[in-house]
Protein backbone atom coordinates (compact mmCIF):
# COMPACT_ATOMS: atom_id res chain seq x y z
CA UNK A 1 152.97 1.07 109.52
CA UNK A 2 156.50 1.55 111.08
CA UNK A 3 157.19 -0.35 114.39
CA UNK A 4 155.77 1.36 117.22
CA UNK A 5 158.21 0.69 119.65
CA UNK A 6 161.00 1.93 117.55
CA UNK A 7 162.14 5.31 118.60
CA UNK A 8 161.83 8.55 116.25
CA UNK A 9 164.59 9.29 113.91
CA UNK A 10 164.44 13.14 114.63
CA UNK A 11 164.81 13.59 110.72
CA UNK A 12 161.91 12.14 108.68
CA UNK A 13 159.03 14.44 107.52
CA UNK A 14 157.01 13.19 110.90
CA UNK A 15 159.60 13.12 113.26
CA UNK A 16 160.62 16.72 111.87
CA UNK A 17 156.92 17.96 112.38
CA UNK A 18 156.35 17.20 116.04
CA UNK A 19 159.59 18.90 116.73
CA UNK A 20 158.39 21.96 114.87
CA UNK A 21 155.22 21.73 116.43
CA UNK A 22 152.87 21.37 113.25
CA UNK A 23 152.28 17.69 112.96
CA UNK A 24 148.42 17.63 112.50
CA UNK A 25 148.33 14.84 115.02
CA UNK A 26 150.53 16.45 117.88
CA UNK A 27 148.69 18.66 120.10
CA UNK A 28 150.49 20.43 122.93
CA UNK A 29 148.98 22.23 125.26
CA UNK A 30 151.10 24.78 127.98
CA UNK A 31 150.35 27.72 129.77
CA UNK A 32 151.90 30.64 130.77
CA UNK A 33 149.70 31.50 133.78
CA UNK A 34 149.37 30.00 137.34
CA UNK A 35 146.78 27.61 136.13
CA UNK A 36 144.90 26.57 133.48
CA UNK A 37 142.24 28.25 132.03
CA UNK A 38 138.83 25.76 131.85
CA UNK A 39 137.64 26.91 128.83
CA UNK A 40 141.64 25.96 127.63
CA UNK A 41 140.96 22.16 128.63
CA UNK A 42 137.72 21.92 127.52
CA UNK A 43 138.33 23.17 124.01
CA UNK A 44 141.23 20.12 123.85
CA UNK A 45 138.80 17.64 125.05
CA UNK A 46 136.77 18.54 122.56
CA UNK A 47 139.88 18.48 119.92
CA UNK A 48 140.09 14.62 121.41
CA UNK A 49 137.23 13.56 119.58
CA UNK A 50 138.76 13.85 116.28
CA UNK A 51 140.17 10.65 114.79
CA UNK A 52 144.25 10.76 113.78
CA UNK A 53 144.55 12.97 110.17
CA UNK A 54 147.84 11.35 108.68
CA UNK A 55 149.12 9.16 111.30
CA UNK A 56 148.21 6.12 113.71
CA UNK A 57 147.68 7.93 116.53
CA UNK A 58 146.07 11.25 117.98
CA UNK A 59 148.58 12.65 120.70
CA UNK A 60 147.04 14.97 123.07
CA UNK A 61 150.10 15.94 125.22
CA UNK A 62 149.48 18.48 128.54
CA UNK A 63 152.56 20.34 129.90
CA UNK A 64 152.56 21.60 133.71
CA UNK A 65 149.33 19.24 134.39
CA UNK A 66 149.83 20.19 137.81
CA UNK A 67 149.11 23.19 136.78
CA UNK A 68 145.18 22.09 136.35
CA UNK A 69 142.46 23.77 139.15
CA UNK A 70 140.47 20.63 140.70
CA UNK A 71 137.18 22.50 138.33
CA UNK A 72 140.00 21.66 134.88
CA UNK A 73 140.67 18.32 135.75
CA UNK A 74 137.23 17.17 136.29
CA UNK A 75 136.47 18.72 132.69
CA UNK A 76 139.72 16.48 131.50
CA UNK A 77 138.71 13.01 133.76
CA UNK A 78 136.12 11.90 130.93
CA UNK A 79 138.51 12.15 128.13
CA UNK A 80 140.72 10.43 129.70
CA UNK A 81 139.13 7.88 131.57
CA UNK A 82 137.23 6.68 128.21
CA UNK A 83 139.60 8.14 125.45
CA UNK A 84 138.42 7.92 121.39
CA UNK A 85 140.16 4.57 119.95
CA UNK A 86 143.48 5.53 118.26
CA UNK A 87 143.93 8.69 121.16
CA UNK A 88 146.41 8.91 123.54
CA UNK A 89 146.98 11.44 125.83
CA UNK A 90 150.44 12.33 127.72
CA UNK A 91 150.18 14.54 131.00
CA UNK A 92 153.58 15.93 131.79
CA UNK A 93 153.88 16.78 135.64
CA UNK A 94 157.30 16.73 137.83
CA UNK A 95 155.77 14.09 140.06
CA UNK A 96 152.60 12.29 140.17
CA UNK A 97 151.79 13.12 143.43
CA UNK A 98 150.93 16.82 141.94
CA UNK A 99 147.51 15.48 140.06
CA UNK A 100 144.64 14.73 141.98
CA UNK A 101 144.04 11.03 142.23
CA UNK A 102 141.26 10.49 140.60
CA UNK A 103 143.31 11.57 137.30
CA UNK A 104 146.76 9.54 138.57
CA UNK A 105 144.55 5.90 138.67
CA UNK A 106 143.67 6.40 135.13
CA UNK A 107 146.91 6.78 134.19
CA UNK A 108 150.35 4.94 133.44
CA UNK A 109 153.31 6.53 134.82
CA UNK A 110 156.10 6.59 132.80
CA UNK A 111 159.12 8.28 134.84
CA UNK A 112 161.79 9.80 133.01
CA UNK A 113 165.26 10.65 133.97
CA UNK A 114 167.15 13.92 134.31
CA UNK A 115 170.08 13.66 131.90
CA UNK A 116 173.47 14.18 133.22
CA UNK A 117 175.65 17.18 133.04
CA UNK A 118 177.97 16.03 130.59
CA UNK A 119 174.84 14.82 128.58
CA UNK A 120 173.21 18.59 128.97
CA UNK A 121 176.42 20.31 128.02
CA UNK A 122 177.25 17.94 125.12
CA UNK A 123 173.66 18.96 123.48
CA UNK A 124 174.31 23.20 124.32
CA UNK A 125 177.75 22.57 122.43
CA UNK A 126 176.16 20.49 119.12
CA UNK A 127 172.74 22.55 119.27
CA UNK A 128 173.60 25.66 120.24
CA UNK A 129 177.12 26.42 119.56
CA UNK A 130 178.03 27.18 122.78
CA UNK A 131 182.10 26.28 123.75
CA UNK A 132 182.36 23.32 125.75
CA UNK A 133 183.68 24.86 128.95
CA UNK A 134 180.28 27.53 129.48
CA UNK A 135 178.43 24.23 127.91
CA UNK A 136 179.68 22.47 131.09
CA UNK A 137 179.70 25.00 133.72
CA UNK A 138 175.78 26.22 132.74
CA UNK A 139 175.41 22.87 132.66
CA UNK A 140 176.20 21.96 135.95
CA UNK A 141 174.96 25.13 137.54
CA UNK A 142 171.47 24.92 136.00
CA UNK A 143 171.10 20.60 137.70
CA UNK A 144 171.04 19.55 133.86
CA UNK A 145 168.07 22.27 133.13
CA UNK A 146 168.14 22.89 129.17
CA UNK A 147 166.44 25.74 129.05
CA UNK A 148 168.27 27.30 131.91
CA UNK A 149 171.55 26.57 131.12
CA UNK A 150 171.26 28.13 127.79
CA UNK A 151 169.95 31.08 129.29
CA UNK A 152 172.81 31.40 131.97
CA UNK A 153 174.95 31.45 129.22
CA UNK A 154 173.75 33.31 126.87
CA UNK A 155 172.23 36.39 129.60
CA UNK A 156 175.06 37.80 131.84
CA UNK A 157 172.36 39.74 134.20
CA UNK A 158 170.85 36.24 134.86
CA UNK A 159 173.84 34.64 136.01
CA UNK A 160 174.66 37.93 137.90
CA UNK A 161 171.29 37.49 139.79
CA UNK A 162 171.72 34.05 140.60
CA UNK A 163 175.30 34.81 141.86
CA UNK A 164 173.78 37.58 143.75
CA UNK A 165 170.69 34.85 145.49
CA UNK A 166 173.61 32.55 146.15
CA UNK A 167 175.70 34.95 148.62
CA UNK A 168 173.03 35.83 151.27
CA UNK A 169 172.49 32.26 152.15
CA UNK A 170 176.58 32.34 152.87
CA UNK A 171 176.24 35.15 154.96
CA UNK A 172 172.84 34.32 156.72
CA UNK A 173 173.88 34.38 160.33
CA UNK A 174 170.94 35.74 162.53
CA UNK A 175 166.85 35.30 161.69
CA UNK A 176 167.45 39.20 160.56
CA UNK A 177 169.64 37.77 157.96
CA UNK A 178 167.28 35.37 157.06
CA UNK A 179 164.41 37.68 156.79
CA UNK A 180 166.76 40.19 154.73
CA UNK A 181 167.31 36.65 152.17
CA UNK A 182 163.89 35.90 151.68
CA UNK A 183 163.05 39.81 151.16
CA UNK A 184 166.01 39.99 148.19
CA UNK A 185 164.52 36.65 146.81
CA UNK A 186 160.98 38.33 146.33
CA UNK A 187 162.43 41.35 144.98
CA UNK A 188 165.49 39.90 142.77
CA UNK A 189 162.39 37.23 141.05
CA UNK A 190 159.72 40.09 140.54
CA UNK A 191 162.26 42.13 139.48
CA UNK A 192 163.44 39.44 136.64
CA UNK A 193 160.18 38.41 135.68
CA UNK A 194 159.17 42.19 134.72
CA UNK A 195 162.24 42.45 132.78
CA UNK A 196 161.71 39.61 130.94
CA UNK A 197 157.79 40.89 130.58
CA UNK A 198 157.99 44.75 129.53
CA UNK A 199 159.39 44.15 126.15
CA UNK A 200 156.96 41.53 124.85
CA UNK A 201 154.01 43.17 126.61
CA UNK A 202 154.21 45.74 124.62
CA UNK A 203 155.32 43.89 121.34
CA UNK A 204 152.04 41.97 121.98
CA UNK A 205 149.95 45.15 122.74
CA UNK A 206 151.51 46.61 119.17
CA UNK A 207 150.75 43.37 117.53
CA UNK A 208 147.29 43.44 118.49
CA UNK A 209 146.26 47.29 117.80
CA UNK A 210 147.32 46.55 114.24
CA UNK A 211 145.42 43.29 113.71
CA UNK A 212 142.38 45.36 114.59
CA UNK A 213 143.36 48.00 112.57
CA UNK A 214 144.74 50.83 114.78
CA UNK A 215 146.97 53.31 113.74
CA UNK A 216 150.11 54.46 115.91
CA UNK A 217 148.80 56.93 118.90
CA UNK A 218 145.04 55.61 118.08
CA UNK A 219 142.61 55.04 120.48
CA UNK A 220 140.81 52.29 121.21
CA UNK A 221 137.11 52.61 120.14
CA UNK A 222 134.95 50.90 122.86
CA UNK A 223 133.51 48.47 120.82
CA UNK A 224 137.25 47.00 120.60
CA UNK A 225 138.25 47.28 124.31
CA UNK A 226 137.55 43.90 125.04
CA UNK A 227 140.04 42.35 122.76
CA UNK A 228 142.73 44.66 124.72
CA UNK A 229 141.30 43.91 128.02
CA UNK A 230 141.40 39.99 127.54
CA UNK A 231 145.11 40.58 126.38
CA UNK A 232 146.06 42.48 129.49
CA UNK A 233 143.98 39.43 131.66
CA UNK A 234 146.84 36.83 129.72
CA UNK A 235 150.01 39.21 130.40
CA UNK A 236 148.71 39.78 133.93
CA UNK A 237 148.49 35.98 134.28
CA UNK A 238 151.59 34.92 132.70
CA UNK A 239 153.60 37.74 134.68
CA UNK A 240 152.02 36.18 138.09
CA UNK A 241 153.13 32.89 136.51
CA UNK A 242 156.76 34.20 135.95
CA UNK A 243 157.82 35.44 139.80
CA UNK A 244 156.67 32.52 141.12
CA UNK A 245 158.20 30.54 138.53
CA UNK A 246 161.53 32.86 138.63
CA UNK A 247 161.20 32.84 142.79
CA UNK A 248 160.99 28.75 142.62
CA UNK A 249 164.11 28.41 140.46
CA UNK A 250 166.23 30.92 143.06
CA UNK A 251 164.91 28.22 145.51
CA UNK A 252 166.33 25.56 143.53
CA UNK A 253 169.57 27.23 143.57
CA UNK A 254 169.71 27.64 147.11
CA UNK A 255 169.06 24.31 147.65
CA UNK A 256 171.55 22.81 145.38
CA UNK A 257 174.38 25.18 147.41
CA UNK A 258 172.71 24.11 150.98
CA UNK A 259 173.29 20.27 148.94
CA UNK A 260 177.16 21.36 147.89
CA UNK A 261 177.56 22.65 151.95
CA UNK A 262 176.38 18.74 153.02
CA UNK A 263 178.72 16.90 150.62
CA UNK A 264 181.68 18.71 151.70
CA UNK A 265 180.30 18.01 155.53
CA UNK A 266 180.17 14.04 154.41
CA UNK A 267 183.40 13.93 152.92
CA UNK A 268 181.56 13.07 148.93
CA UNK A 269 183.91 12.84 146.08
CA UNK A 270 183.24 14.75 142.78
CA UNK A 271 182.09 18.25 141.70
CA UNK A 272 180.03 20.39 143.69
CA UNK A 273 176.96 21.66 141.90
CA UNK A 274 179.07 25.31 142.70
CA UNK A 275 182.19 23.97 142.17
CA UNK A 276 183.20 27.79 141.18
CA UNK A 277 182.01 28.25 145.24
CA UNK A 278 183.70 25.88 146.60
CA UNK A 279 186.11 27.75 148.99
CA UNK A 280 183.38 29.41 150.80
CA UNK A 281 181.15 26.33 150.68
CA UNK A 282 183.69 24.86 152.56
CA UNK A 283 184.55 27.56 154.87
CA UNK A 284 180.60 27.90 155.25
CA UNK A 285 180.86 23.90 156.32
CA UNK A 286 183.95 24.27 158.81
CA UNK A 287 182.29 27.61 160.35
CA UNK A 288 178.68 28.88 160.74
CA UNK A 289 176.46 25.68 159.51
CA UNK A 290 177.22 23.36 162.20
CA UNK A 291 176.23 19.86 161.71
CA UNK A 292 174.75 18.26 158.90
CA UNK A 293 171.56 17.64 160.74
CA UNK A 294 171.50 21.86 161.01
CA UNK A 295 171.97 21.47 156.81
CA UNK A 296 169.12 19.17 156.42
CA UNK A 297 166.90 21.32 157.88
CA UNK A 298 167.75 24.44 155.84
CA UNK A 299 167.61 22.53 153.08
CA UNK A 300 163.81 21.36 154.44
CA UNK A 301 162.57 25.13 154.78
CA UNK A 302 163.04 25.75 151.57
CA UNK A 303 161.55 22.87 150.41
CA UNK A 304 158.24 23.97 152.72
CA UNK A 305 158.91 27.34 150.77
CA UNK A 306 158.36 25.89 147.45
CA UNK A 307 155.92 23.98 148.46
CA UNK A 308 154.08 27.23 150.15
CA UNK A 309 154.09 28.96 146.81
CA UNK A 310 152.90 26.07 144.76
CA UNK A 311 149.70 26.67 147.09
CA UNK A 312 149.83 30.25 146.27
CA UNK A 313 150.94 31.60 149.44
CA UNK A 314 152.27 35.11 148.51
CA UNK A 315 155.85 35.13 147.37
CA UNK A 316 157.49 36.85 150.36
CA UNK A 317 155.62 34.99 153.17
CA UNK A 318 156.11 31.81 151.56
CA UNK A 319 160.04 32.62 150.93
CA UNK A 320 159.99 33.22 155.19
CA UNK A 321 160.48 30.55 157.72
């Protein structure tokens, strides 16, 4: 067999596989909701008992595990506390702290890095053709997110709205202000997340009435309902899942231009995560945000904020302090 600590070539059948997602050994598991579904994680623990089809190794590998209700991860702690031989299983969380204990002492953290900007805008320019100077700019705007740099640059209303979240912190001057910011926060991330939703709602819905046979315009017979009910359930989920997700990444934003306000304050060298901001960010340091202590602590309410909706707290409350 090859050498398991040599890393994938990205262009063999195998490698070429797991990065299309149909390697019969690769199983990925994600979800589009709030949280995971039980009956989700105990259908892959029962997938863990099968031994490897083609390859070494079974990979089991669990996106957004802190996504997992305390009811989930119990169902998951037997598999992997005493996994099949030849089964490993990968649980992908942005810190360990966000799985319950019991689950982290069974495990072996393996921490990876956030690539730099250049390194982010390098791949949008190779992979996805975009020119080097929006490869750069989305880039650095996004904190070296892939995904979200892409989509910056390829969706003007996106960018719009994020240029839009990033002027009422600028111009937040009185707790009136503030309550105004965390209002257009709720609204601006429901507001995206429904956008994004509508049109593959109903491409779903359409997909579904003619897998059971429906004509345009026909209704559903009762005996079918439930098929359309369960798919509604999903949307309703993953549309939940969206504002909060689209409300936590405005967050992010904020707190990378609260971040761009304190390294002007210190005197830091080198680009500003806003660098297309950077006169007002540093009138906004000269004038109305004082100290850097007064920075630090905006920059800690919106950390409580994110951490308020990651405990469900409803999207406007928690965007309030």
């Amino acid at each position: 067999g090859a050498d398991p600590a040599a890393r994938g070539c990205g262009e063999c059948h195998a490698c070429r596989t797991v990065l299309g997602g149909t390697h019969p050994d690769v199983t990925v598991l994600a979800t589009e909701a709030v949280s995971y579904r039980i009956e989700d994680v105990r259908a892959l623990v029962e997938a863990g008992q099968s031994t490897p089809a083609t390859g070494r190794w079974r990979i089991f590998l669990m996106e957004d595990a802190d996504r997992m209700t305390e009811r989930a991860t119990n169902v998951l702690l037997k598999a992997i506390e005493e996994p099949p031989a030849r089964t490993i299983w990968m649980l992908c969380t942005p810190s360990p702290a966000d799985v319950l204990p019991t689950v982290r002492s069974r495990c072996r953290l393996i921490t990876l890095s956030i690539p730099a900007v250049e390194q982010v805008a390098e791949l949008l320019h190779r992979r996805d053709g975009l020119d080097r100077e929006t490869a750069l700019t989305t880039a650095r705007i996004s904190q070296s997110h892939v995904g979200m740099a892409r989509r910056l640059a390829r969706d003007p209303e996106a960018l719009e709205r994020r240029e839009r979240i990033l002027s009422l912190p600028l111009q937040a001057t009185a707790v009136s202000d503030a309550m105004a910011l965390a209002a257009t926060l709720a609204e601006v991330s429901k507001a995206e997340a429904e956008s994004a939703a509508e049109a593959r709602d109903a491409e779903e819905l359409e997909a579904l009435r003619r897998s059971l046979g429906l004509e345009p315009g026909e209704p559903v017979p009762p005996k079918l309902r439930h098929h359309v009910k369960r798919l509604e359930e999903d949307q309703t989920r993953r549309r939940r899942r969206a504002v909060r997700d689209s409300l936590d990444r405005a967050m992010i934003d904020v707190m990378g231009l609260f971040r761009d306000v304190l390294r002007v304050q210190l005197g830091a060298d080198g680009e500003l995560i806003n660098e297309h901001r950077r006169d007002e960010i540093e009138a906004y340091a000269r004038g109305t945000a004082g100290d850097s202590a007064e920075v630090l602590a905006r920059i800690d309410a919106v950390t409580t904020a994110r951490e308020r909706i990651a405990a469900n707290v409803p999207e406007q409350l928690a965007a309030m302090r």
